[in-house]
N, C-alpha and C. Protein backbone atom coordinates (compact mmCIF):
# COMPACT_ATOMS: atom_id res chain seq x y z
N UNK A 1 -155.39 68.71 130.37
CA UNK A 1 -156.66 69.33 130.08
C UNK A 1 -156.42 70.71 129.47
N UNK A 2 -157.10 71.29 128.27
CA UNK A 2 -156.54 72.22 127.67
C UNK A 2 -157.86 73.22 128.75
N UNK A 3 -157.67 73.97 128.82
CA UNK A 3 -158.84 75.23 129.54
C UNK A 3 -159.24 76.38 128.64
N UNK A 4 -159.92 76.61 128.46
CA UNK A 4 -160.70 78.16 127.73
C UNK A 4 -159.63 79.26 128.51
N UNK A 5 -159.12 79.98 127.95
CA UNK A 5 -158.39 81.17 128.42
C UNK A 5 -158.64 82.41 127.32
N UNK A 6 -160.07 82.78 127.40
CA UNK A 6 -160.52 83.60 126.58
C UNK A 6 -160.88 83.55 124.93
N UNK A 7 -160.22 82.07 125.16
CA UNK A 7 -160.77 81.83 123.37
C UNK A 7 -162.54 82.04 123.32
N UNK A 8 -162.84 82.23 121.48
CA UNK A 8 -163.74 81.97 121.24
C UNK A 8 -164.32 80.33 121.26
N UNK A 9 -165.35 79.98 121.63
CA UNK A 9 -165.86 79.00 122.06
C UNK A 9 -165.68 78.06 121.14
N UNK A 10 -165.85 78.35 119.64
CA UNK A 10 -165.42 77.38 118.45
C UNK A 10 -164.19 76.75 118.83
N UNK A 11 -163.15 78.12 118.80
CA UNK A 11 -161.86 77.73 119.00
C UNK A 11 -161.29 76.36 119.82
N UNK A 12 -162.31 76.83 121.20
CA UNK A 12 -161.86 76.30 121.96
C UNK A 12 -162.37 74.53 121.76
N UNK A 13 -163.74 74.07 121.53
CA UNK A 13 -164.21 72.88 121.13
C UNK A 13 -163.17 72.39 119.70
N UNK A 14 -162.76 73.24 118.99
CA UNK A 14 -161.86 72.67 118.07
C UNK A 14 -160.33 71.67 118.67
N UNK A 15 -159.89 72.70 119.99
CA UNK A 15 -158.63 72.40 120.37
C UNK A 15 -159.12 71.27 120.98
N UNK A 16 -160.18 71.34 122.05
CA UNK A 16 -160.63 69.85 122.17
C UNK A 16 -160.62 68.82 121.98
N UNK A 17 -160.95 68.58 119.99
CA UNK A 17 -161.54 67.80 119.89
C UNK A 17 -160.08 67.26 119.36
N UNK A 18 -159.02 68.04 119.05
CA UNK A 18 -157.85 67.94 118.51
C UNK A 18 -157.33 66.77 119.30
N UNK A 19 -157.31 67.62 121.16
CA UNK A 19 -156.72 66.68 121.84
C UNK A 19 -157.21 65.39 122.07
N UNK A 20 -158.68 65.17 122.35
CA UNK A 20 -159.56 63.64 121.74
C UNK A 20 -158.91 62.92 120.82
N UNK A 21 -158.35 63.81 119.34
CA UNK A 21 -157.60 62.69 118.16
C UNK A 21 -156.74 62.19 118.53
N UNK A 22 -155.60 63.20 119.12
CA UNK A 22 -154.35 62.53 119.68
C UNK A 22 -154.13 61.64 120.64
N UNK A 23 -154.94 61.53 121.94
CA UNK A 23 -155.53 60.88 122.51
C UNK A 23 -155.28 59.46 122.10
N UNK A 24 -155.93 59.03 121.39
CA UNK A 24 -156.57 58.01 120.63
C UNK A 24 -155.34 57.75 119.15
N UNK A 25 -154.31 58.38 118.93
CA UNK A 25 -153.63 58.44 117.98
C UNK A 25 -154.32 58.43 116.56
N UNK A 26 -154.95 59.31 116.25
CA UNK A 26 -155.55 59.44 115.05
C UNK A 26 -154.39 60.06 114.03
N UNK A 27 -154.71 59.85 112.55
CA UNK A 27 -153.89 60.68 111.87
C UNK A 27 -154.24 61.61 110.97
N UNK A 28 -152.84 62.16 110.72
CA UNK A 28 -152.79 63.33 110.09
C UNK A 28 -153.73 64.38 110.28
N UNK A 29 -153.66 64.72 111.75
CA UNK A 29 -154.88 65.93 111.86
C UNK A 29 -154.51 67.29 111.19
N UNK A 30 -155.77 67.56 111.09
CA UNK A 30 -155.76 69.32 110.19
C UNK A 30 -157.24 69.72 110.95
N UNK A 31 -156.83 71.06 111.36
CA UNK A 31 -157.83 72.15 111.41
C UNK A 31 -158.02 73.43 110.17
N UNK A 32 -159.07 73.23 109.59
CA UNK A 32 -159.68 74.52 108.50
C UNK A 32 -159.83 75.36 109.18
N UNK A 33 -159.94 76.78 109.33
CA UNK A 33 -160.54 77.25 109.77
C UNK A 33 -161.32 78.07 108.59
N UNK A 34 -162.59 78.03 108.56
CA UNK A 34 -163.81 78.52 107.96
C UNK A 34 -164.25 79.73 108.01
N UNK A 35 -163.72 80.58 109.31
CA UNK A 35 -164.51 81.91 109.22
C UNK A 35 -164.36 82.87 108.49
N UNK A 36 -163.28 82.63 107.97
CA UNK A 36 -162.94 84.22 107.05
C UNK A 36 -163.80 83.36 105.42
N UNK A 37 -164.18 82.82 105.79
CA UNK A 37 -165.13 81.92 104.04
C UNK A 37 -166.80 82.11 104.15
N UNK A 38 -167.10 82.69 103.54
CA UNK A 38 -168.23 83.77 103.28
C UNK A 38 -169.70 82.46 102.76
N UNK A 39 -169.60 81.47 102.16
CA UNK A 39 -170.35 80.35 102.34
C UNK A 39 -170.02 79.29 103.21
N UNK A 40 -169.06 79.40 104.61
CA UNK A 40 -169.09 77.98 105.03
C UNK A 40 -169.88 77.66 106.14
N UNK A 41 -170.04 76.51 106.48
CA UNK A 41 -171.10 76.15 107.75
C UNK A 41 -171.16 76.09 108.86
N UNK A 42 -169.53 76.53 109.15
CA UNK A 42 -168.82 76.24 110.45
C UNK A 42 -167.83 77.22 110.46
N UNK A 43 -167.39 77.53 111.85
CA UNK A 43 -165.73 77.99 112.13
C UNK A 43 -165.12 77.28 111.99
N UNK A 44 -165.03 75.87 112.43
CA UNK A 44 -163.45 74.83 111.89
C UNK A 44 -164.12 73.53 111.24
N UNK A 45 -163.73 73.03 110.85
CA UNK A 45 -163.54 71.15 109.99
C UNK A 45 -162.65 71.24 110.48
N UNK A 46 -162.42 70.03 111.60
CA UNK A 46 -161.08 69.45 111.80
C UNK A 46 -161.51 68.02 111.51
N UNK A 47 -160.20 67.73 110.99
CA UNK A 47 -160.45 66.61 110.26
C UNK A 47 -158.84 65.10 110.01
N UNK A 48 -159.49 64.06 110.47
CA UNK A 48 -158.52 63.20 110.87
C UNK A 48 -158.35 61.99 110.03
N UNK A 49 -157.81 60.64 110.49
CA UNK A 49 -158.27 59.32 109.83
C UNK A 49 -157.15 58.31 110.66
N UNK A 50 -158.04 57.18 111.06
CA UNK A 50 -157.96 56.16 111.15
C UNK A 50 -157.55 54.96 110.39
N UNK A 51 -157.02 53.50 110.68
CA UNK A 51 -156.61 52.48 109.68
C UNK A 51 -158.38 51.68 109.93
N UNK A 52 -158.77 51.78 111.04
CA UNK A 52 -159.39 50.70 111.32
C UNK A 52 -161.15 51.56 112.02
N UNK A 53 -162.35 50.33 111.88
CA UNK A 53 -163.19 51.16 112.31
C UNK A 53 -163.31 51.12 113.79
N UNK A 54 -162.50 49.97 114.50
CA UNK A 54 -162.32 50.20 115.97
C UNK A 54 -161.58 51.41 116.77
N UNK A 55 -161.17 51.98 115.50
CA UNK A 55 -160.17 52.80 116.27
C UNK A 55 -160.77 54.48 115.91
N UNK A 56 -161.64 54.77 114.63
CA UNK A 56 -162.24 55.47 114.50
C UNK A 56 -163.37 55.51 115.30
N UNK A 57 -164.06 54.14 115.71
CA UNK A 57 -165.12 54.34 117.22
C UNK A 57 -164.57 55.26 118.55
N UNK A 58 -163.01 55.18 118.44
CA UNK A 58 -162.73 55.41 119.86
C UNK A 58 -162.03 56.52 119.74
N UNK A 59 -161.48 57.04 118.77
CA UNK A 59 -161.37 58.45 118.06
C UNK A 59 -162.82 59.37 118.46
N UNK A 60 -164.15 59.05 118.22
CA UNK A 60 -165.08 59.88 118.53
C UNK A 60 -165.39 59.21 119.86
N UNK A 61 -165.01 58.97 120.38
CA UNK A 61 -165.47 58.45 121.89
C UNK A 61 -164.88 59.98 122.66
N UNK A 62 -163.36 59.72 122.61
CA UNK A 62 -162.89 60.23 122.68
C UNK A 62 -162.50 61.86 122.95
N UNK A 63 -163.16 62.64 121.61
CA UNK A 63 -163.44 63.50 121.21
C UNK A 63 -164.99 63.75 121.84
N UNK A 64 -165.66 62.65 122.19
CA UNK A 64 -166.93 63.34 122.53
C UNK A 64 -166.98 63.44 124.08
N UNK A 65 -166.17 62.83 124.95
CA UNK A 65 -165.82 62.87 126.10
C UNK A 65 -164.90 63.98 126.58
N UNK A 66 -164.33 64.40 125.72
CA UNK A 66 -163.29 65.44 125.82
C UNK A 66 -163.98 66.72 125.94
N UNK A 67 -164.40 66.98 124.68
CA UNK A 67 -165.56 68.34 124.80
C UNK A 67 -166.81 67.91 126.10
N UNK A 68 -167.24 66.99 126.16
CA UNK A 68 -168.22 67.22 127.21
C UNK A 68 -167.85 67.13 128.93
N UNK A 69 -166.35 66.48 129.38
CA UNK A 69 -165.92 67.09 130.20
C UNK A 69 -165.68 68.29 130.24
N UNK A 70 -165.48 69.44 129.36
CA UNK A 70 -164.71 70.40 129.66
C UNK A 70 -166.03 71.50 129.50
N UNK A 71 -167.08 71.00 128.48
CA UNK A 71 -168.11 72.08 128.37
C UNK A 71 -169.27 71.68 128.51
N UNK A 72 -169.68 70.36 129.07
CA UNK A 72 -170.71 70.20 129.57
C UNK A 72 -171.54 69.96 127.96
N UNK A 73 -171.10 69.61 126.78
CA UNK A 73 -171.88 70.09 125.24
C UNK A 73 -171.43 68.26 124.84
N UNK A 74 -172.78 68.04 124.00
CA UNK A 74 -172.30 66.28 123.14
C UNK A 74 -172.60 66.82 121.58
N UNK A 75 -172.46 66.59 120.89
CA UNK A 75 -172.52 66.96 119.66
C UNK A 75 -173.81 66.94 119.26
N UNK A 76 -174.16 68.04 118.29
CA UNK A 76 -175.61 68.55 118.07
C UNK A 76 -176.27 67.07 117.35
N UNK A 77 -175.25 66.88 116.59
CA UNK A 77 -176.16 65.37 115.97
C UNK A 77 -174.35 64.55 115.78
N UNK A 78 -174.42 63.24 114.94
CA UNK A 78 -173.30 62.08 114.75
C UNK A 78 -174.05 61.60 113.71
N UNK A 79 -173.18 61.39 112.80
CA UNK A 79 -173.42 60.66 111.57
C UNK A 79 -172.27 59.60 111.27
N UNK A 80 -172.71 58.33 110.67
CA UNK A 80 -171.90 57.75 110.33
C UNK A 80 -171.31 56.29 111.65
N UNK A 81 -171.75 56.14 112.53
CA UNK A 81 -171.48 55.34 113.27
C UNK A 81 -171.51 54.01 113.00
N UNK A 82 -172.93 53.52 112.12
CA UNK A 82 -173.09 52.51 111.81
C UNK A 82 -172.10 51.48 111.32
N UNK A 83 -171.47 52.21 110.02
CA UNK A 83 -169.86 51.96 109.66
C UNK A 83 -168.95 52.47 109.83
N UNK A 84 -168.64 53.40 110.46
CA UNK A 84 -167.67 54.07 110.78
C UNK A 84 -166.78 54.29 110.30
N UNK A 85 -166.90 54.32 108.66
CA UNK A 85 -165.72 54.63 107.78
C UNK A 85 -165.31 56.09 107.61
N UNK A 86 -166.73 56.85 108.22
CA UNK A 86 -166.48 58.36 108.02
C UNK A 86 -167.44 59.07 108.89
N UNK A 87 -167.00 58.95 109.99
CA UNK A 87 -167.83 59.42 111.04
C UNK A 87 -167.90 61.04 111.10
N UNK A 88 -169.30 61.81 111.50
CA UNK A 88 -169.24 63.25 111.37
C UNK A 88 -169.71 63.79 112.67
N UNK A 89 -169.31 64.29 113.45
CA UNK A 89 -169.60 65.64 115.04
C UNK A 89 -169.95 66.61 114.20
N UNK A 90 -171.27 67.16 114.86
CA UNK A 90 -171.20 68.15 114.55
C UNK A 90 -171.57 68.94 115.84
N UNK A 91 -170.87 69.90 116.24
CA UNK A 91 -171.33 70.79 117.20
C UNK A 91 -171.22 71.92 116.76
N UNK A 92 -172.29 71.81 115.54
CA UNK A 92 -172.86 73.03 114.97
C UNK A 92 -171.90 74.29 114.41
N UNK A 93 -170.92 75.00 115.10
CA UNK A 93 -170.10 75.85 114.79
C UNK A 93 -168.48 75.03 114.53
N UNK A 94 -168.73 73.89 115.10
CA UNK A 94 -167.42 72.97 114.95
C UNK A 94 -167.64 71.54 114.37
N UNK A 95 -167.33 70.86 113.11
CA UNK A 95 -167.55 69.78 112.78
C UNK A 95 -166.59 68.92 112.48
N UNK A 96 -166.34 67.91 113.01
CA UNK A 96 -165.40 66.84 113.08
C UNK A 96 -165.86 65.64 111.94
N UNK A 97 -164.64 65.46 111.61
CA UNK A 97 -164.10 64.56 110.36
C UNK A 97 -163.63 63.54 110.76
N UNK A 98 -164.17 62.11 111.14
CA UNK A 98 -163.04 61.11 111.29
C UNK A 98 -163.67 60.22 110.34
N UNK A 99 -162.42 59.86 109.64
CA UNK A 99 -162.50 58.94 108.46
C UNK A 99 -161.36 57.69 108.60
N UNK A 100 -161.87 56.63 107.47
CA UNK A 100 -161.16 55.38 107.55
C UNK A 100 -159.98 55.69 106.44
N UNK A 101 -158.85 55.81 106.58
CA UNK A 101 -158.02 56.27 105.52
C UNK A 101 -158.41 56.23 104.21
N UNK A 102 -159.16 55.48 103.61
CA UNK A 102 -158.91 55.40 102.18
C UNK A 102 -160.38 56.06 102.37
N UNK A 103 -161.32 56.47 102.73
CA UNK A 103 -162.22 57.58 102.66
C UNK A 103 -161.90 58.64 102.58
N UNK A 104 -161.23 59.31 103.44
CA UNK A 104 -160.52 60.66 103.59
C UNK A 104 -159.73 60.94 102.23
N UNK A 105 -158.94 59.96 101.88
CA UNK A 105 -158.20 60.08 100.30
C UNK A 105 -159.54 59.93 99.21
N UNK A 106 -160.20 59.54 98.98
CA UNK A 106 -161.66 59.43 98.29
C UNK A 106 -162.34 60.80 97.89
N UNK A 107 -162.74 61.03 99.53
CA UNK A 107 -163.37 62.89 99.45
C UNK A 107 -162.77 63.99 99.54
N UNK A 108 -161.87 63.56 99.85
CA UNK A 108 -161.05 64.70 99.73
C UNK A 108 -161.22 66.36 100.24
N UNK A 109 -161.55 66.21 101.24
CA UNK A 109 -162.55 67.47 102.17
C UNK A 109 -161.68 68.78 101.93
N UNK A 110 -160.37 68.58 102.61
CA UNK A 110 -159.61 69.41 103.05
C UNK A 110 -159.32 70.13 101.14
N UNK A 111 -159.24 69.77 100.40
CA UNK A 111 -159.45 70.35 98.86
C UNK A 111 -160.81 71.04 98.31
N UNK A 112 -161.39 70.12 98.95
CA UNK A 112 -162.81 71.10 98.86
C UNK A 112 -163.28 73.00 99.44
N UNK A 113 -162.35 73.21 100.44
CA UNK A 113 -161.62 74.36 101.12
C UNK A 113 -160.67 74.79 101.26
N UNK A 114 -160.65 74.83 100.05
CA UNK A 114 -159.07 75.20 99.39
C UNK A 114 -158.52 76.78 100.40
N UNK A 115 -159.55 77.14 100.23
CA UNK A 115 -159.50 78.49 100.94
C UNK A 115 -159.09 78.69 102.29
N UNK A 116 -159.83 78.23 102.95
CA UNK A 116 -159.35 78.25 104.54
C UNK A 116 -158.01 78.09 105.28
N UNK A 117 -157.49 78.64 105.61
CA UNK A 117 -156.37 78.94 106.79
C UNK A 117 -156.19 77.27 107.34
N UNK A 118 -155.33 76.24 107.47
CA UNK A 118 -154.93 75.11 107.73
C UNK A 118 -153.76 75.31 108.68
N UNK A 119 -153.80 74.63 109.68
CA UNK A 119 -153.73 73.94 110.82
C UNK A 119 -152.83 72.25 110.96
N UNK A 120 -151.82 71.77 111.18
CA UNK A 120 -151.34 70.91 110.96
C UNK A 120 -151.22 70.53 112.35
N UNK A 121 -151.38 69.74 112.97
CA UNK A 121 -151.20 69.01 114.24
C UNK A 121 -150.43 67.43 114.37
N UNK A 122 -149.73 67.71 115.64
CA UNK A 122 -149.23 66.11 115.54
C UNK A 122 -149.79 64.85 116.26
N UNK A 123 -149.90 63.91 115.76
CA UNK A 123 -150.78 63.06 116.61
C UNK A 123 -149.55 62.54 117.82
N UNK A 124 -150.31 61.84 119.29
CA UNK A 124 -149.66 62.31 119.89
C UNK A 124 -148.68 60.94 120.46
């Protein structure tokens, strides 16, 4: 269980949701971090991908069980469940990316924020 030890609260739902991916062996995680970016919508995009949509279901299962054991919080809204090729968390200051591999190569998010400070994590 990771614990808040004075982080900022973003921070901390980010590391969260990190450990949710790994969890669940998601890949190639990356955390953006957004704050020093003067139009973005969030403190982090962390952002992952899956082969399969069973496994991207349980990637945000995961991740949504994780943050709400630890902070009592479910994500402000979820997009994308229906197909689950590119599922979106958003807990508002923190928004999660899980995609079906060849989506993630498609949109190409993490290029879209070129700017932001990146984060490489290992799945686990």
């Amino acid at each position: 269980m990771i614990k808040n030890q004075g982080r900022n609260e973003s921070a901390y739902i980010s590391e969260l949701a990190i450990y949710g991916i790994q969890e669940k062996k998601g890949n190639e995680i990356v955390r953006l971090d957004l704050r020093n970016i003067h139009s973005s919508v969030a403190d982090y995009f962390v952002i992952c991908h899956a082969e399969s949509t069973t496994q991207i279901r349980a990637i945000t299962r995961s991740i949504e069980e994780e943050v709400h054991k630890a902070t009592g919080e479910w994500p402000a809204r979820v997009e994308g469940l229906e197909f689950a090729e590119w599922i979106l968390l958003d807990y508002v200051d923190v928004v999660i990316h899980v995609f079906k591999t060849d989506k993630r190569e498609y949109y190409g998010i993490e290029d879209l924020w070129g700017d932001a400070e990146t984060m490489h994590y290992q799945s686990a």
